[in-house]
N, C-alpha and C. Protein backbone atom coordinates (compact mmCIF):
# COMPACT_ATOMS: atom_id res chain seq x y z
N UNK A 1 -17.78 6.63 -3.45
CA UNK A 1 -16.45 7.20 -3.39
C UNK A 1 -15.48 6.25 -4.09
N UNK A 2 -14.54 6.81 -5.14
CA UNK A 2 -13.43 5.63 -5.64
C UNK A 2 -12.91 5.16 -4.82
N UNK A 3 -11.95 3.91 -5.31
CA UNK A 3 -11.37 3.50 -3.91
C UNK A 3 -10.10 3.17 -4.92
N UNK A 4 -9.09 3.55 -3.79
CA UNK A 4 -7.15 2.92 -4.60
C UNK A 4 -6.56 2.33 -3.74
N UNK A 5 -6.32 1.06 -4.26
CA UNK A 5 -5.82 0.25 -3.46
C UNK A 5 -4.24 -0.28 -3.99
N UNK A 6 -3.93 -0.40 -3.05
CA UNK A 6 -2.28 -0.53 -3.13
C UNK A 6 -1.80 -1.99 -2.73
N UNK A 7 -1.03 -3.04 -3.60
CA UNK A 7 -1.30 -3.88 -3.75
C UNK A 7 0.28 -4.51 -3.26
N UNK A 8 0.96 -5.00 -2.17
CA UNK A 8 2.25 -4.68 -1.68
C UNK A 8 2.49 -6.56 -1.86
N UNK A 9 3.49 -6.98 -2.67
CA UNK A 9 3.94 -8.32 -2.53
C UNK A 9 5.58 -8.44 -2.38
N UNK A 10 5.68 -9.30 -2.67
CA UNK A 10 7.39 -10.09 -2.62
C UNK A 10 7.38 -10.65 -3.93
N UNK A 11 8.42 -10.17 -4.68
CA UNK A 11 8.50 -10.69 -5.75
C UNK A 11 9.39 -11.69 -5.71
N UNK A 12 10.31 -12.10 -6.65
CA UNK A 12 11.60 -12.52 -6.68
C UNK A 12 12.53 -12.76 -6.12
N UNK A 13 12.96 -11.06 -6.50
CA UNK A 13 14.55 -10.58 -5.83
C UNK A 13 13.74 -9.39 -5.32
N UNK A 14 12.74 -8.37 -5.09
CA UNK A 14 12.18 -7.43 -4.90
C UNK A 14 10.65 -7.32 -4.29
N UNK A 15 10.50 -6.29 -3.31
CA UNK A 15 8.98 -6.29 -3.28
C UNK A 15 8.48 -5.52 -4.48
N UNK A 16 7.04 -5.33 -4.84
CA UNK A 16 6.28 -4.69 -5.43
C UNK A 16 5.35 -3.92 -4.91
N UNK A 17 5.19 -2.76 -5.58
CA UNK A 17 3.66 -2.49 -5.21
C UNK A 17 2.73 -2.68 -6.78
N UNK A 18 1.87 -2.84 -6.47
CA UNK A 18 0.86 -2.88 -7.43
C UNK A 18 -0.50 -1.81 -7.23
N UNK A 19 -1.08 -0.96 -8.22
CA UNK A 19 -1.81 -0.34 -8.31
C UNK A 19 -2.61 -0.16 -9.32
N UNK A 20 -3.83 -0.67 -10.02
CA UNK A 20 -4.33 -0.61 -10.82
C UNK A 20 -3.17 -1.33 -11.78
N UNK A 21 -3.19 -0.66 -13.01
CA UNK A 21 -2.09 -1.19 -14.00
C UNK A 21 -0.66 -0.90 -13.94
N UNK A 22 -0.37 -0.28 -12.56
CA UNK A 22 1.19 0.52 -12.58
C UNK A 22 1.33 -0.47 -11.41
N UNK A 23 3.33 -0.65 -11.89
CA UNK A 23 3.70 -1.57 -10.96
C UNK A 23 5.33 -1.02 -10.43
N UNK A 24 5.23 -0.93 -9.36
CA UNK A 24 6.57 -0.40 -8.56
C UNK A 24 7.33 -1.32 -7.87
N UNK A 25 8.64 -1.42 -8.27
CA UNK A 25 9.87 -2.41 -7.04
C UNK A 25 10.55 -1.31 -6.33
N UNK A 26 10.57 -2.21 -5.40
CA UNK A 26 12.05 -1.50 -4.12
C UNK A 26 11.88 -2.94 -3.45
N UNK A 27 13.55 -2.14 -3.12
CA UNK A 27 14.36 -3.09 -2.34
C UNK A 27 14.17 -4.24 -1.17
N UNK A 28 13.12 -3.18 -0.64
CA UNK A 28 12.92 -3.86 0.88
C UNK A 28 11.63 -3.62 1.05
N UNK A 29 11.11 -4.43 2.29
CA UNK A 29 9.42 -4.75 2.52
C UNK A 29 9.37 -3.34 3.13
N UNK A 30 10.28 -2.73 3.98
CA UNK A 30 9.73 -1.92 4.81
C UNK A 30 9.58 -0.08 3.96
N UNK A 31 10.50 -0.12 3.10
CA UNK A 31 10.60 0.88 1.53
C UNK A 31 9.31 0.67 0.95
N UNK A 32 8.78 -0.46 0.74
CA UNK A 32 7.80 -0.83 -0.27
C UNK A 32 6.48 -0.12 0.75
N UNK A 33 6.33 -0.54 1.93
CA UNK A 33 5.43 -0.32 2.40
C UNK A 33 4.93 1.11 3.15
N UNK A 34 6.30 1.62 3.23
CA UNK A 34 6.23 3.18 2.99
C UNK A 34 5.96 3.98 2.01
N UNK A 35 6.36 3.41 0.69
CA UNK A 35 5.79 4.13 -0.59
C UNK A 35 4.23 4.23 -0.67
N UNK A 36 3.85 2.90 -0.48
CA UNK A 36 2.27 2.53 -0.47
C UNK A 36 1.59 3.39 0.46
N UNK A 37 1.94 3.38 1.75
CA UNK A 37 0.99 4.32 2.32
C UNK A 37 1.63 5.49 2.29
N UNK A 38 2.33 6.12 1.72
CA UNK A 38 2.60 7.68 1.33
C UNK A 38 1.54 7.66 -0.46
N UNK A 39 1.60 6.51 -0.66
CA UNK A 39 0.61 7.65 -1.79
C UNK A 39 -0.45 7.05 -1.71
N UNK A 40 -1.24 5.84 -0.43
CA UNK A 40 -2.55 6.23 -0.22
C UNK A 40 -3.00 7.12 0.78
N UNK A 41 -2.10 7.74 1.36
CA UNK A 41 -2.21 9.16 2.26
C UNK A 41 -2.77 10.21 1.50
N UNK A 42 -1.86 10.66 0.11
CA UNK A 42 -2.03 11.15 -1.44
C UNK A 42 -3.71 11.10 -1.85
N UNK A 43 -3.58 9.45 -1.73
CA UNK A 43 -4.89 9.28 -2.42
C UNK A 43 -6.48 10.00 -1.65
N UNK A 44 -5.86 9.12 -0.20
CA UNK A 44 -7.26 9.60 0.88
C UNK A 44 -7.29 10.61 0.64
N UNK A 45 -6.34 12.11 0.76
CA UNK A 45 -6.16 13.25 0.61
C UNK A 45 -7.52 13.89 -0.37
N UNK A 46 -7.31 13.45 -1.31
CA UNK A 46 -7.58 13.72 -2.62
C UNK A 46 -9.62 13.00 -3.05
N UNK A 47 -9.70 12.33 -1.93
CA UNK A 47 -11.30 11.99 -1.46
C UNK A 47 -11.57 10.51 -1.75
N UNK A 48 -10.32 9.35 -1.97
CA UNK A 48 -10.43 8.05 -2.67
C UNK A 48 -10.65 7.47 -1.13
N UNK A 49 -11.22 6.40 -1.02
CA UNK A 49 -10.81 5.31 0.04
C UNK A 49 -9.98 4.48 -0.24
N UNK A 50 -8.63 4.82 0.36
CA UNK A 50 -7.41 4.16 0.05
C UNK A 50 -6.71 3.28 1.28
N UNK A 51 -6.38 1.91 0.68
CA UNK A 51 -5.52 1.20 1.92
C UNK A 51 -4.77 0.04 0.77
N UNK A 52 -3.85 -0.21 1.62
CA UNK A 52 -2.59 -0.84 1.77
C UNK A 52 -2.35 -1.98 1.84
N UNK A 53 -2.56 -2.76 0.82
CA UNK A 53 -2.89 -4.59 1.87
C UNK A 53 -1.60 -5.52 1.33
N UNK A 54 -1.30 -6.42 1.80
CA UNK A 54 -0.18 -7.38 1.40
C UNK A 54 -0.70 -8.29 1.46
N UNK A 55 -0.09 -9.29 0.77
CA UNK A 55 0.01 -10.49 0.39
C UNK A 55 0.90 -11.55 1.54
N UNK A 56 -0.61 -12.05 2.13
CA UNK A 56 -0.25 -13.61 2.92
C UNK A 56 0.41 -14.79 2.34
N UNK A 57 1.26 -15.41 3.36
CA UNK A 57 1.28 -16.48 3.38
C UNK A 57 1.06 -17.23 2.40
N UNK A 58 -0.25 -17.37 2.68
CA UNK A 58 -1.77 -18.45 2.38
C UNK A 58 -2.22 -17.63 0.90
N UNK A 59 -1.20 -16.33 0.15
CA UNK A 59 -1.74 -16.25 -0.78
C UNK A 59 -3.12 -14.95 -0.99
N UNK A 60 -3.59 -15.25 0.13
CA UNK A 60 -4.69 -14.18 0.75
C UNK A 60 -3.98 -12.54 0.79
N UNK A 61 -4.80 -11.60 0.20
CA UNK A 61 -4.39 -10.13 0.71
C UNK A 61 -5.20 -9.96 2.13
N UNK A 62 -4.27 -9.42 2.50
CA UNK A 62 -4.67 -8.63 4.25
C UNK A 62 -4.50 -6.84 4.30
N UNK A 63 -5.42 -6.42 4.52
CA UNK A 63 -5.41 -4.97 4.41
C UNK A 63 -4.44 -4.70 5.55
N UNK A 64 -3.59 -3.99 5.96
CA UNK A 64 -2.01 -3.83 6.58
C UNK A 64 -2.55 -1.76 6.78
N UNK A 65 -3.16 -1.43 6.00
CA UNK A 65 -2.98 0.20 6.64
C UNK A 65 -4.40 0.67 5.48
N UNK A 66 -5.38 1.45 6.19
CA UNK A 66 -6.62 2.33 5.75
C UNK A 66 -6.40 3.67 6.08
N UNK A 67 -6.93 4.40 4.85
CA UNK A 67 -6.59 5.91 5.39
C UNK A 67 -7.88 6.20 5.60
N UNK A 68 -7.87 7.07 6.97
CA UNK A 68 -8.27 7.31 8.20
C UNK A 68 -9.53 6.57 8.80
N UNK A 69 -8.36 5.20 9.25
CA UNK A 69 -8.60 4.59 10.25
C UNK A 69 -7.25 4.03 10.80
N UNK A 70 -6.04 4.48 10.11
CA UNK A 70 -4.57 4.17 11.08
C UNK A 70 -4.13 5.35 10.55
N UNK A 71 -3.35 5.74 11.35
CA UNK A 71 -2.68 6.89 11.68
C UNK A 71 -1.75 6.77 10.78
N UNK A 72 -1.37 8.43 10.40
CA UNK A 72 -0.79 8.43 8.94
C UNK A 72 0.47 8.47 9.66
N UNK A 73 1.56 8.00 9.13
CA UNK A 73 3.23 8.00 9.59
C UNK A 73 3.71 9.17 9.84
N UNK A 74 4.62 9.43 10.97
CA UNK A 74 5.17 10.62 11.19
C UNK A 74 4.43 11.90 11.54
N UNK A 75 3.08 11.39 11.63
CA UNK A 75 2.12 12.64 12.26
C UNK A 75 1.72 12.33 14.13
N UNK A 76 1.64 12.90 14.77
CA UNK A 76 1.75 13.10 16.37
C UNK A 76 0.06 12.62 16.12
């Protein structure tokens, strides 16, 4: 199964997301990290294994949200 992974940092002045070769800013961590898992929601949808990971500390990515194995936002 493909897999899309969504690649969520702190830039600068901005977070990012990162995805393959496409790269997205917004404002804030918590914007950024809503975009990301709204379009690996998109992605899972669509038959990818998709999750969400940010950037530690230490430099390290930490997977932060998997679609379906955390509950998609705003669904009961």
């Amino acid at each position: 199964m493909p897999c899309a992974e969504y690649y969520v940092s702190k830039g600068v002045l901005r977070w990012k997301i990162r995805c393959g070769e496409a790269e997205f800013d917004y404002d804030t961590k918590l914007s950024a990290m809503s975009a990301a898992i709204g379009a690996a929601v998109q992605s899972g949808s669509r038959g990818f294994e998709a999750c969400v990971l940010i950037e530690g500390r230490d430099g390290e990515w930490e997977p932060r949200w998997v679609y379906g194995r955390d509950a998609i936002p705003g669904n009961a």
